[in-house]
PDB file of N, CA and C in Angstrom:
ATOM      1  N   UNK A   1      81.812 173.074  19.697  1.00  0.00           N
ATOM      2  CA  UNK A   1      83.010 172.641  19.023  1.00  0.00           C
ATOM      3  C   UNK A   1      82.650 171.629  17.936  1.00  0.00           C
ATOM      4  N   UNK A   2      83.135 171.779  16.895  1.00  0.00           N
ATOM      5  CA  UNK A   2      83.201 170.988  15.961  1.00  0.00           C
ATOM      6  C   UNK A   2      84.666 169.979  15.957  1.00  0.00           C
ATOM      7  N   UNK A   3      84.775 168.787  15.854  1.00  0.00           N
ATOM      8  CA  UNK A   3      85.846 168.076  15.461  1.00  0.00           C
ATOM      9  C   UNK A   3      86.038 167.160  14.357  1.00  0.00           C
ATOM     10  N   UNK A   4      86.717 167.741  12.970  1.00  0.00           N
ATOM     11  CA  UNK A   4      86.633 166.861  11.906  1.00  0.00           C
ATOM     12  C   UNK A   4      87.046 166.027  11.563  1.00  0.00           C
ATOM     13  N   UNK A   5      86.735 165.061  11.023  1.00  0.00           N
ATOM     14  CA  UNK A   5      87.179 163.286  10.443  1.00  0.00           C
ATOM     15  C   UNK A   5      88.520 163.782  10.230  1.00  0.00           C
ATOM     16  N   UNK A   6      89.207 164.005   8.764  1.00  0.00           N
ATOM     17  CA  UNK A   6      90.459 164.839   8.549  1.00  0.00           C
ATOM     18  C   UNK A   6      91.846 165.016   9.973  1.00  0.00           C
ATOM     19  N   UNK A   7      90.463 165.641  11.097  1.00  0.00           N
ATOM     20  CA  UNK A   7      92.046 166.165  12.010  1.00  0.00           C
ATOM     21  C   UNK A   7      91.837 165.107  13.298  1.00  0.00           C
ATOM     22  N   UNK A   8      90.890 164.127  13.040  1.00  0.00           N
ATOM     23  CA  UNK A   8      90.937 163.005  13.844  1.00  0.00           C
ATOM     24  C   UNK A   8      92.772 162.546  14.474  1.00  0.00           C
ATOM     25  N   UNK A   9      93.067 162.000  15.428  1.00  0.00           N
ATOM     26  CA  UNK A   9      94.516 161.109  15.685  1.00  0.00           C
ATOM     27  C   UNK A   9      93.725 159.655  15.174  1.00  0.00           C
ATOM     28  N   UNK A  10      94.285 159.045  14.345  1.00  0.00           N
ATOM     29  CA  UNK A  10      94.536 157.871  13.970  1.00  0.00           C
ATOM     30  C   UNK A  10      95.764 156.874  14.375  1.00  0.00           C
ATOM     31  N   UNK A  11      95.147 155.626  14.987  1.00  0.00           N
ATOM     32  CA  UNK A  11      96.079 154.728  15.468  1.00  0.00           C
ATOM     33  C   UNK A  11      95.006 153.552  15.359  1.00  0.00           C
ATOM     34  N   UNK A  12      95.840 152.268  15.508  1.00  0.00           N
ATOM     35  CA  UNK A  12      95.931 150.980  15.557  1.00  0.00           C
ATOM     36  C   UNK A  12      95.897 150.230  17.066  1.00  0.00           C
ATOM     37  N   UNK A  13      95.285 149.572  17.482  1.00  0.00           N
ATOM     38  CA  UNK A  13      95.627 149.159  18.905  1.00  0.00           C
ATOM     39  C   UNK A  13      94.350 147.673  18.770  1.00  0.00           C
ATOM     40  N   UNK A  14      95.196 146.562  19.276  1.00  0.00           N
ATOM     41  CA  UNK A  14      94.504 145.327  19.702  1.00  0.00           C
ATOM     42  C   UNK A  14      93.519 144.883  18.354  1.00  0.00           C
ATOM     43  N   UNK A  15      94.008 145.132  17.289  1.00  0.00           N
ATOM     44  CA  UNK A  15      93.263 144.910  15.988  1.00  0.00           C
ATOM     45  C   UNK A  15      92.193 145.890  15.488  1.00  0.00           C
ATOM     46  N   UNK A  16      92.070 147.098  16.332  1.00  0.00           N
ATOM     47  CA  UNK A  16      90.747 148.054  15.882  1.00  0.00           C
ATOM     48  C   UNK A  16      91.692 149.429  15.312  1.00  0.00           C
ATOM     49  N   UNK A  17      91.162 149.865  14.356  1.00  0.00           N
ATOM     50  CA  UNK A  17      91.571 150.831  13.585  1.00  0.00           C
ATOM     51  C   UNK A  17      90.678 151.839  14.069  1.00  0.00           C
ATOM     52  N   UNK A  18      91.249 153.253  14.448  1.00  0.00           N
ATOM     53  CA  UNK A  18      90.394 154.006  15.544  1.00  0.00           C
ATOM     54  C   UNK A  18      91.071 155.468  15.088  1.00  0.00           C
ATOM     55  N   UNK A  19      90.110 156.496  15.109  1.00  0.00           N
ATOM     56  CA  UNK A  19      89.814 157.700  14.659  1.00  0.00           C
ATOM     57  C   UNK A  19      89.303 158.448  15.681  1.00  0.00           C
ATOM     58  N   UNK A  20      90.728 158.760  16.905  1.00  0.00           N
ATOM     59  CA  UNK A  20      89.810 159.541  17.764  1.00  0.00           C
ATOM     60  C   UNK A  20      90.023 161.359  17.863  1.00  0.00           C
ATOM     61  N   UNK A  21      88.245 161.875  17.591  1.00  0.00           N
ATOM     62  CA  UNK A  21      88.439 162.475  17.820  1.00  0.00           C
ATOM     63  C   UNK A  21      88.543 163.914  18.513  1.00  0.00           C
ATOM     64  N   UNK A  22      88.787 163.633  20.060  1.00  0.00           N
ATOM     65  CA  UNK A  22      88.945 164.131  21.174  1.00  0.00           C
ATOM     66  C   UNK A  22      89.646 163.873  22.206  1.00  0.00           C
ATOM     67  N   UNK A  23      90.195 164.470  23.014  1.00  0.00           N
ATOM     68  CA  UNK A  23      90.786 164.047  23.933  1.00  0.00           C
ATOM     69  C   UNK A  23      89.802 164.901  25.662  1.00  0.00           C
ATOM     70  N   UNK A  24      90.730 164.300  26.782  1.00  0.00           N
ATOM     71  CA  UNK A  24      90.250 165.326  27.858  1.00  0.00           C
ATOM     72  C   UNK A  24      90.668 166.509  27.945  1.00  0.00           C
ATOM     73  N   UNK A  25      91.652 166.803  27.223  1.00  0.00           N
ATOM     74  CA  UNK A  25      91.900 168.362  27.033  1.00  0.00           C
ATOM     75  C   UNK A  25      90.692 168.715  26.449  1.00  0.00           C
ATOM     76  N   UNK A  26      90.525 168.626  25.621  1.00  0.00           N
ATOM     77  CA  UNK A  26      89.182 169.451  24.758  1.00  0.00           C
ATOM     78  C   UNK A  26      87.568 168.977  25.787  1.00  0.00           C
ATOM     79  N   UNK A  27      87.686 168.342  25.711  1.00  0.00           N
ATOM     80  CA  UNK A  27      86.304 167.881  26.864  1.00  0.00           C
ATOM     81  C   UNK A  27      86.496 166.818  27.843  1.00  0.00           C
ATOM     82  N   UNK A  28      86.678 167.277  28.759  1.00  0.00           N
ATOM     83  CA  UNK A  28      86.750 166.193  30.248  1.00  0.00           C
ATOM     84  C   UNK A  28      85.456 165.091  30.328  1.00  0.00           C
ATOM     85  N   UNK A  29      84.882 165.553  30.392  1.00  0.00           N
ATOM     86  CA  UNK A  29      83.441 164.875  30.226  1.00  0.00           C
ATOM     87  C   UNK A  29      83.297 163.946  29.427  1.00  0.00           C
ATOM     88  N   UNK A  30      83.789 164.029  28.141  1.00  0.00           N
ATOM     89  CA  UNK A  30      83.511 162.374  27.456  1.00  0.00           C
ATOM     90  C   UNK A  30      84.828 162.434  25.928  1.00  0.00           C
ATOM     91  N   UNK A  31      84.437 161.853  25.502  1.00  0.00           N
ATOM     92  CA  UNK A  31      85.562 161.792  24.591  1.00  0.00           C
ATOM     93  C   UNK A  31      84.865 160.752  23.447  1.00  0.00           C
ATOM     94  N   UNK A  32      84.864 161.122  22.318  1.00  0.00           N
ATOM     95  CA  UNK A  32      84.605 160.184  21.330  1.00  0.00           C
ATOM     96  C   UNK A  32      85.570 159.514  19.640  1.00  0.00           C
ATOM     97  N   UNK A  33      85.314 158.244  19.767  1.00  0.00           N
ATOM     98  CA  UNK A  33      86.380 157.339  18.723  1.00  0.00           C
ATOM     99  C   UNK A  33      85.584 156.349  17.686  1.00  0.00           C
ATOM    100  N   UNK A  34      85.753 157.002  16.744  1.00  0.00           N
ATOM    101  CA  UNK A  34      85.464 156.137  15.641  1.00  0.00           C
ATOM    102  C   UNK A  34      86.174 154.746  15.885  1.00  0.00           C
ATOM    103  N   UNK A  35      85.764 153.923  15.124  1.00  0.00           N
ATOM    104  CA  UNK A  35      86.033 152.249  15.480  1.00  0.00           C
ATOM    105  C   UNK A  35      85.966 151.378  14.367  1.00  0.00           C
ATOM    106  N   UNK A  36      87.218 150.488  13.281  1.00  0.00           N
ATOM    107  CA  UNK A  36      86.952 149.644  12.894  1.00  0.00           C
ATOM    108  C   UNK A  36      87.524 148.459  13.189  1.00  0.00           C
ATOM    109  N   UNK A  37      87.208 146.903  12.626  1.00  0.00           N
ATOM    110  CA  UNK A  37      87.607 146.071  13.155  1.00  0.00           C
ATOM    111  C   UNK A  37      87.030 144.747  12.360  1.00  0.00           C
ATOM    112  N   UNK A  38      87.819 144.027  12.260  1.00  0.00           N
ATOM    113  CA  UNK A  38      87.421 142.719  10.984  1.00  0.00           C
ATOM    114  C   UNK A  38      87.270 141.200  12.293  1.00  0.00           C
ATOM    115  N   UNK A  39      88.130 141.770  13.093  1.00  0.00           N
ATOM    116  CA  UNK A  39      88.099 140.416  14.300  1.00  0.00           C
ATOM    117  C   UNK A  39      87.538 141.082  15.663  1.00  0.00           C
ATOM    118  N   UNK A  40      87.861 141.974  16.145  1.00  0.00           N
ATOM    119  CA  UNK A  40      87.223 142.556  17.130  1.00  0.00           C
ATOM    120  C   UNK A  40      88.633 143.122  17.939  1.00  0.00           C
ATOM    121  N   UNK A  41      88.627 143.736  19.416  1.00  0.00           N
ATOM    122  CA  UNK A  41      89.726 143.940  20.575  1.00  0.00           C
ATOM    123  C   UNK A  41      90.265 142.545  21.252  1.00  0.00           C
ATOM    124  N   UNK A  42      91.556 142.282  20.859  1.00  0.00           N
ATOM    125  CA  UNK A  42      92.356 141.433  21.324  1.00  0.00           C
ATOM    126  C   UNK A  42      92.907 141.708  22.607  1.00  0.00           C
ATOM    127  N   UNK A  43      92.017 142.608  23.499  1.00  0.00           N
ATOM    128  CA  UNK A  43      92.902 142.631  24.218  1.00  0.00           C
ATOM    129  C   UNK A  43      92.136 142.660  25.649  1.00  0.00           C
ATOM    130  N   UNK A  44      91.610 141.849  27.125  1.00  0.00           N
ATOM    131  CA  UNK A  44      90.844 142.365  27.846  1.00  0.00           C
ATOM    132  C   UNK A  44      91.499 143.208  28.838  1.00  0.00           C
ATOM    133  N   UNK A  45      90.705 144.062  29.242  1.00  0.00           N
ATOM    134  CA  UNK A  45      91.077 145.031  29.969  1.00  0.00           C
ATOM    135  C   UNK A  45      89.650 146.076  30.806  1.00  0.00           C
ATOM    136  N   UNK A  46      90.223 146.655  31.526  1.00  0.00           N
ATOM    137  CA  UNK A  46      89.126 147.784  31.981  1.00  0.00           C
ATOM    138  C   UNK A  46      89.603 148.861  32.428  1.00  0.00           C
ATOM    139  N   UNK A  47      88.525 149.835  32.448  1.00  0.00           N
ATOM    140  CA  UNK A  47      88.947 151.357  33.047  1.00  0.00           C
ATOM    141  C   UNK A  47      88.625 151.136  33.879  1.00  0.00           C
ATOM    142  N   UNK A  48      89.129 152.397  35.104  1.00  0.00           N
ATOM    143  CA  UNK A  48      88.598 152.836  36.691  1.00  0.00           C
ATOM    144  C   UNK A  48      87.949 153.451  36.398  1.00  0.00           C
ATOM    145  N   UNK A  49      87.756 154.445  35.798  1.00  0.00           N
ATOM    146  CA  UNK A  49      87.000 155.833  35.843  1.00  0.00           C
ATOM    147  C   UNK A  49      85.915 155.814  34.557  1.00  0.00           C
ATOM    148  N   UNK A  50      86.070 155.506  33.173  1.00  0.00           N
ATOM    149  CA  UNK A  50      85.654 155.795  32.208  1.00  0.00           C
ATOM    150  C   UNK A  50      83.876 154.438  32.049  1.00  0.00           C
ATOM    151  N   UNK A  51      83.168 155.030  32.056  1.00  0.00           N
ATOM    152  CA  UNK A  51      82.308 154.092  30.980  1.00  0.00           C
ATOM    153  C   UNK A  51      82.328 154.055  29.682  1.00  0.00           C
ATOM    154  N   UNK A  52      82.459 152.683  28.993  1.00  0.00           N
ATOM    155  CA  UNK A  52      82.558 152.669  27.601  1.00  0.00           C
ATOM    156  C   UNK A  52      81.157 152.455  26.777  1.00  0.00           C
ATOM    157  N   UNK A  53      80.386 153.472  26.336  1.00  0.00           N
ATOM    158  CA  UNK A  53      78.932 153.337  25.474  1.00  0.00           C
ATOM    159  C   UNK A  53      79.859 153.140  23.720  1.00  0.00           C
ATOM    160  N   UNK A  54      79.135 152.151  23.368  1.00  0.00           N
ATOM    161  CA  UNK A  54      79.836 151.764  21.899  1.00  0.00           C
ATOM    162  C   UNK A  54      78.207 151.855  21.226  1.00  0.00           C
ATOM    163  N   UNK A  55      77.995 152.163  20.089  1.00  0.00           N
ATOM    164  CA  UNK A  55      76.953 152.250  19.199  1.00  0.00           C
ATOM    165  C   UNK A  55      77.421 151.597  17.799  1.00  0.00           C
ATOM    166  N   UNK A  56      76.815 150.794  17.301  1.00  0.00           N
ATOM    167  CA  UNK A  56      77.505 149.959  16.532  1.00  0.00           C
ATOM    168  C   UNK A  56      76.463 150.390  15.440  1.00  0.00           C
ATOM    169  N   UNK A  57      77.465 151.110  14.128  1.00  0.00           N
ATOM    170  CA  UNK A  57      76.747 151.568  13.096  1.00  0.00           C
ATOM    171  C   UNK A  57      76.319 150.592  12.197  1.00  0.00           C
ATOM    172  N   UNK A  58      77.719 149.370  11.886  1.00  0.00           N
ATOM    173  CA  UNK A  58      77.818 148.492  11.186  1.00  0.00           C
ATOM    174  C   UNK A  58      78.335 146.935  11.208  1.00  0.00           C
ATOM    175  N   UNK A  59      77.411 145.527  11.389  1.00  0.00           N
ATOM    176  CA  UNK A  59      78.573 144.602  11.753  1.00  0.00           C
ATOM    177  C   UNK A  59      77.952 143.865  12.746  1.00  0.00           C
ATOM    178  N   UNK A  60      78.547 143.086  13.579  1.00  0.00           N
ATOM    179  CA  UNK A  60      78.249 142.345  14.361  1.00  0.00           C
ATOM    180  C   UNK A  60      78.864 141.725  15.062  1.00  0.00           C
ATOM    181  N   UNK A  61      79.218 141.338  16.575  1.00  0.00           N
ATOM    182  CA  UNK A  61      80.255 140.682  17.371  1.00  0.00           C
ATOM    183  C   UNK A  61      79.555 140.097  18.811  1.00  0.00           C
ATOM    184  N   UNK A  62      79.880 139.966  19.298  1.00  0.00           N
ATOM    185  CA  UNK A  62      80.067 139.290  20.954  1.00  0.00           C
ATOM    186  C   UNK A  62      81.018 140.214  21.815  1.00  0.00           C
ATOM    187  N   UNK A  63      80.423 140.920  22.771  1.00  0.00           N
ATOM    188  CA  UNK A  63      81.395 141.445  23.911  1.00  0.00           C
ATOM    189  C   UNK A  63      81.033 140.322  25.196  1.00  0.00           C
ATOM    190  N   UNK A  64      82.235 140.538  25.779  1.00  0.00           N
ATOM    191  CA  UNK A  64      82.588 139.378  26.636  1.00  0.00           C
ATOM    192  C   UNK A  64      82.911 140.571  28.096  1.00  0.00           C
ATOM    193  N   UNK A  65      81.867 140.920  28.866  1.00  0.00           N
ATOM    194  CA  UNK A  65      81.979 141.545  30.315  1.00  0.00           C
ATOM    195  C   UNK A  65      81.831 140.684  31.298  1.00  0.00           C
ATOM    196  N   UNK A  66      82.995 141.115  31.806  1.00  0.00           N
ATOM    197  CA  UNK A  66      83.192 139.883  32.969  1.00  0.00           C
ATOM    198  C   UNK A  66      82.779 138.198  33.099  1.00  0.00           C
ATOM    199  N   UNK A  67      83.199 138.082  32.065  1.00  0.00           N
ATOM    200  CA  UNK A  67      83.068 136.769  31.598  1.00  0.00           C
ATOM    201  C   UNK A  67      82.220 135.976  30.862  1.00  0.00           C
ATOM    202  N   UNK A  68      80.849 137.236  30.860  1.00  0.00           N
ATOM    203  CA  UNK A  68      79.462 136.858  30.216  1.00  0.00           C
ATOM    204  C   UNK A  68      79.636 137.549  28.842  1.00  0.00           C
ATOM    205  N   UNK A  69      78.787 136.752  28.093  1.00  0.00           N
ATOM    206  CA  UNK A  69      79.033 136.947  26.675  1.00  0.00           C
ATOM    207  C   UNK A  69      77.607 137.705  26.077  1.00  0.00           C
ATOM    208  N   UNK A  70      77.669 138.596  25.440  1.00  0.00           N
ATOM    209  CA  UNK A  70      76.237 139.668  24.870  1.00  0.00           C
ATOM    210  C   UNK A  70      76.797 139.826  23.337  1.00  0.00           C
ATOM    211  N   UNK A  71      75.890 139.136  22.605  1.00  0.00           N
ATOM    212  CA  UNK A  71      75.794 139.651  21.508  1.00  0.00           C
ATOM    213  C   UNK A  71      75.176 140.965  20.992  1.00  0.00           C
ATOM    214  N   UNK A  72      75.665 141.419  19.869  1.00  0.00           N
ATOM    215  CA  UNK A  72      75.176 142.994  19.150  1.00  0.00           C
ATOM    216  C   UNK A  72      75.547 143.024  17.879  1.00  0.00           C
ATOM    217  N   UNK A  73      74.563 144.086  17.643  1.00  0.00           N
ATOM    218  CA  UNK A  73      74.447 144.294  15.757  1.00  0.00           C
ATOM    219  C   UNK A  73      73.892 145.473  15.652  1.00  0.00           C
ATOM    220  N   UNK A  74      74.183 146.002  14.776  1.00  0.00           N
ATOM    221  CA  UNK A  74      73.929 147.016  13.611  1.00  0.00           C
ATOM    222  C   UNK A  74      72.925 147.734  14.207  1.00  0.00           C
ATOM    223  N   UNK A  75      73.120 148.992  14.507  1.00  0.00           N
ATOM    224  CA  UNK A  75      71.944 149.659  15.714  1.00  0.00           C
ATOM    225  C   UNK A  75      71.596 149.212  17.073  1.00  0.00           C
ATOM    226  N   UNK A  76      72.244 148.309  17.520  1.00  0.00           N
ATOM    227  CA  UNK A  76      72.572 148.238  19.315  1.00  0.00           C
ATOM    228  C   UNK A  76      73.432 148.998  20.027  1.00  0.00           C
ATOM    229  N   UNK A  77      73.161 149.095  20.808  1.00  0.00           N
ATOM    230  CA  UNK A  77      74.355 150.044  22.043  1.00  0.00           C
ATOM    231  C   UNK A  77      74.903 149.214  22.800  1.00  0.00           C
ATOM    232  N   UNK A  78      76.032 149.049  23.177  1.00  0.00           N
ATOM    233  CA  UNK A  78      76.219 148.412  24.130  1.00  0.00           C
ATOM    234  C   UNK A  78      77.566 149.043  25.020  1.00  0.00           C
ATOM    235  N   UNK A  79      76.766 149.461  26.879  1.00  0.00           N
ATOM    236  CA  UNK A  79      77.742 149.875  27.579  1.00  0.00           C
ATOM    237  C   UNK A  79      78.399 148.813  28.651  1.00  0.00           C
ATOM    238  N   UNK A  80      79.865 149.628  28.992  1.00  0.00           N
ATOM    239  CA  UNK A  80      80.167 148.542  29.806  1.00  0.00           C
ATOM    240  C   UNK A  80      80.722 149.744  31.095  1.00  0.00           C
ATOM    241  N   UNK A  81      80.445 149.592  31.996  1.00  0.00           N
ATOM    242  CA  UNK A  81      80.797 150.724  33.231  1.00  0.00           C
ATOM    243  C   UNK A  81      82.104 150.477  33.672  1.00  0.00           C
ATOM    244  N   UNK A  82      82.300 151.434  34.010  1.00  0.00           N
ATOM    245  CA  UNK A  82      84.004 151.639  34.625  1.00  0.00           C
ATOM    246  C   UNK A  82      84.427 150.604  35.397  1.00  0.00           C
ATOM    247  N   UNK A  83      85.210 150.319  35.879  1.00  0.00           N
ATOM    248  CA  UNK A  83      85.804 148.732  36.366  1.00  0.00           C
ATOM    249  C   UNK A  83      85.081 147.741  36.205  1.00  0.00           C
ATOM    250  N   UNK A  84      84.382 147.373  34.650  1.00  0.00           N
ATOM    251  CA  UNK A  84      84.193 145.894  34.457  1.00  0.00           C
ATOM    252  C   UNK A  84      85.103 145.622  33.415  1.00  0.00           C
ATOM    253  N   UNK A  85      85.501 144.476  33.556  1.00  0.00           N
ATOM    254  CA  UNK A  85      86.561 144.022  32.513  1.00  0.00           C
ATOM    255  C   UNK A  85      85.825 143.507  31.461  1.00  0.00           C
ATOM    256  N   UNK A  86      86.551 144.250  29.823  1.00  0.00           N
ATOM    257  CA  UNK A  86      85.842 143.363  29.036  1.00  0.00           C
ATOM    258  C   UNK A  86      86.777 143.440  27.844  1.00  0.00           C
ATOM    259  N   UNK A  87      86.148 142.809  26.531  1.00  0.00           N
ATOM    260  CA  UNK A  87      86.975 142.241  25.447  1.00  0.00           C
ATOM    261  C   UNK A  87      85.534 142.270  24.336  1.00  0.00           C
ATOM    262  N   UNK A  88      86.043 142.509  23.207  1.00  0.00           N
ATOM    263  CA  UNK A  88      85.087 142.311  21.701  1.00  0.00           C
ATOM    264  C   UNK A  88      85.142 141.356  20.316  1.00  0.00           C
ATOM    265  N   UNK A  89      84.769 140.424  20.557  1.00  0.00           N
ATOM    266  CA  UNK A  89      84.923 140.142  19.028  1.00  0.00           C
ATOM    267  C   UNK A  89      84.147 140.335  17.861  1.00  0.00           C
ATOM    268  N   UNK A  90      84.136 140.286  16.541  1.00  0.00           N
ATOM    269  CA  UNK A  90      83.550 140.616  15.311  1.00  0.00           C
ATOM    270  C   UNK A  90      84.170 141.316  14.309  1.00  0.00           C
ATOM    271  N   UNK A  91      83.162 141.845  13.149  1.00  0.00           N
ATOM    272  CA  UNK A  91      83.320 142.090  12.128  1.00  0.00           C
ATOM    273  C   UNK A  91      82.679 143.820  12.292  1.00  0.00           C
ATOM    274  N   UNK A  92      83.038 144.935  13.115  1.00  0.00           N
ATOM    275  CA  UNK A  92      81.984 146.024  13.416  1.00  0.00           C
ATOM    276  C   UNK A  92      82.717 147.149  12.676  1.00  0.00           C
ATOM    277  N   UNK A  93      81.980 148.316  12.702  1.00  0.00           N
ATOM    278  CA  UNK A  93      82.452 149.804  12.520  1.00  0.00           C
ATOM    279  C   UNK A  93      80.917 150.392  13.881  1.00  0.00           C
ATOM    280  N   UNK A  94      81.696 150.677  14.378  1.00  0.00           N
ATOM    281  CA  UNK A  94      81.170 151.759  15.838  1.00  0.00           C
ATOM    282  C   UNK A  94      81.760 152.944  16.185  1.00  0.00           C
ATOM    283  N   UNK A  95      81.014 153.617  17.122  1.00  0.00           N
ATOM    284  CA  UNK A  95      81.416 154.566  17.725  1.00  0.00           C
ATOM    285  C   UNK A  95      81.125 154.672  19.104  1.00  0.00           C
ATOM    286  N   UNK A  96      82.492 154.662  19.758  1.00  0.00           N
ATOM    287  CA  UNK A  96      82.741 154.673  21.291  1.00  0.00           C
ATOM    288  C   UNK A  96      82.873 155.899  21.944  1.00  0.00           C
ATOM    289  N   UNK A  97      81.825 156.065  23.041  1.00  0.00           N
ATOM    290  CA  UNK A  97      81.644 157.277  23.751  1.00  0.00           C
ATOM    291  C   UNK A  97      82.573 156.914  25.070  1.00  0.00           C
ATOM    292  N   UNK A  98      83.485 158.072  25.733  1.00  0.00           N
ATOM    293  CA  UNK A  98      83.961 157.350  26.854  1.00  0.00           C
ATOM    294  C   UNK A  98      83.434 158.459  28.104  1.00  0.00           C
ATOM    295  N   UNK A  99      82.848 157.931  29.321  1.00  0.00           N
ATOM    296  CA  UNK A  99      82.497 159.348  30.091  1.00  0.00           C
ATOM    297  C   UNK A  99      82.841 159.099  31.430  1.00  0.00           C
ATOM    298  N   UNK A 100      83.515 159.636  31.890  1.00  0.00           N
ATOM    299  CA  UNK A 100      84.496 160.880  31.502  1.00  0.00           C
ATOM    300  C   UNK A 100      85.826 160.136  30.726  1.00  0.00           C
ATOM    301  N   UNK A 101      86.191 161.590  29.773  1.00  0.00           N
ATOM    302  CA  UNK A 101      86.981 161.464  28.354  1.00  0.00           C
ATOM    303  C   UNK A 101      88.249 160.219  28.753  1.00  0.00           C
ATOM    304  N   UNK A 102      88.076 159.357  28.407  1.00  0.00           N
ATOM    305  CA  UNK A 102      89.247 158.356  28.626  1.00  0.00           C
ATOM    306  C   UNK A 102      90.478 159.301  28.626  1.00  0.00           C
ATOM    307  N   UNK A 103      91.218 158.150  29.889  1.00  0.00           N
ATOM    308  CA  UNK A 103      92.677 158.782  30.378  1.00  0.00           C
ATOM    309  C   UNK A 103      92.945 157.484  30.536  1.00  0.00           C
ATOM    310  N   UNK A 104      94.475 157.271  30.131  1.00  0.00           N
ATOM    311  CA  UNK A 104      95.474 155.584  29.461  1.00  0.00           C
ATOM    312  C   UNK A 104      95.634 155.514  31.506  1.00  0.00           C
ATOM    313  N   UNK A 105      96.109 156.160  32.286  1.00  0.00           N
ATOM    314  CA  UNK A 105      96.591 156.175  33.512  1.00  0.00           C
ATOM    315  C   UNK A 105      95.449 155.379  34.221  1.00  0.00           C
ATOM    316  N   UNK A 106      94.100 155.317  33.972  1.00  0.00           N
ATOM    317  CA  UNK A 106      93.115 154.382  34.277  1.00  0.00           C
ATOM    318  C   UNK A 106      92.217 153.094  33.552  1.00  0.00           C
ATOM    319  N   UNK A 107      93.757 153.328  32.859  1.00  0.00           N
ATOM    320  CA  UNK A 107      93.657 151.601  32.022  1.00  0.00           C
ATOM    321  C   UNK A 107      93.961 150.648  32.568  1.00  0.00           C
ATOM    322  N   UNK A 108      93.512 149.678  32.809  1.00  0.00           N
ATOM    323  CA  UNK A 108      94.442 148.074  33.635  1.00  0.00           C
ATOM    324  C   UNK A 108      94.214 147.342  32.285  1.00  0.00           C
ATOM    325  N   UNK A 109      95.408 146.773  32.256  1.00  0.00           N
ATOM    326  CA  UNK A 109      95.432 145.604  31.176  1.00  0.00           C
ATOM    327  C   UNK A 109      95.293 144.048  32.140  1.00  0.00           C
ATOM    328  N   UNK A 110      94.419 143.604  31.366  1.00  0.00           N
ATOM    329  CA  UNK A 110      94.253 142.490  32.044  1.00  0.00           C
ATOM    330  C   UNK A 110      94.646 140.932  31.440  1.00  0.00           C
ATOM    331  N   UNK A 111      94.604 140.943  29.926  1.00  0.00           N
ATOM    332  CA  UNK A 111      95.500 139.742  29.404  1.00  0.00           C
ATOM    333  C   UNK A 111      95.212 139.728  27.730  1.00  0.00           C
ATOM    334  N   UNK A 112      96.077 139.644  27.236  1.00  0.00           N
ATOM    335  CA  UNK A 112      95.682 139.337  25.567  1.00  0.00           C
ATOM    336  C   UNK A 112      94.672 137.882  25.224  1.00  0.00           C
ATOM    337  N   UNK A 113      93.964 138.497  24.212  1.00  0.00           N
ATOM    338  CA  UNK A 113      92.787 137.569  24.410  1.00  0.00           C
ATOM    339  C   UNK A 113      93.314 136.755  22.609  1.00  0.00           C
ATOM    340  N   UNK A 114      92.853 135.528  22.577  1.00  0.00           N
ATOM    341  CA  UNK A 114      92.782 135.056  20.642  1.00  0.00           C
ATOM    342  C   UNK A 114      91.500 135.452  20.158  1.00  0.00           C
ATOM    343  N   UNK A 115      91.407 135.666  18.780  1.00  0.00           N
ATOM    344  CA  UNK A 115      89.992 135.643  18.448  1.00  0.00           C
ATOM    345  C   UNK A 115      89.660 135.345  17.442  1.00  0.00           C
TER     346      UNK A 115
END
């Protein structure tokens, strides 16, 4: 399968401008979302089910998992496994792998963050 930029869903959420494009209909198994962002995710939270692998094309920030803070840049990966809570700040353009394909029903919101 091919999926093009063009027929991406585009939305807005917690300050990241996001281009996703796949869902678990099309592949259960993982799901992938373009990512931009001038401040980072305002928002902490975690999945049950999903691991989040982010590859950061461009930029630089601080993710904050479970309370510990990891910096990243421009050609780092950085995953966070299914029920750890976490949050992002920076200046990035990435791309977030989710496996298996993120589903909202195994989202917990856990608190709006400042940044």
């Amino acid at each position: 399968m091919v999926f093009k930029k063009d027929k991406a869903y585009r939305v807005r959420k917690n300050s990241v401008d996001m281009h996703i494009y796949n869902t678990a209909a099309d592949s259960p198994n993982a799901a992938v979302v373009y990512q931009e962002t001038e401040i980072g995710h305002a928002e902490e939270f975690l999945h049950e089910t999903s691991d989040f692998i982010f590859y950061i094309i461009e930029g630089s920030g601080v993710w904050v998992i479970e309370d510990e803070e990891y910096p990243a840049e421009g050609g780092d990966v950085v995953i966070v496994p299914a029920g750890k809570r976490f949050y992002y700040r920076g200046a990035l353009k990435q791309v977030c792998v989710t496996a298996p394909a993120w589903d909202e029903q195994h989202e917990k919101h856990i608190r709006n963050v400042e940044l």
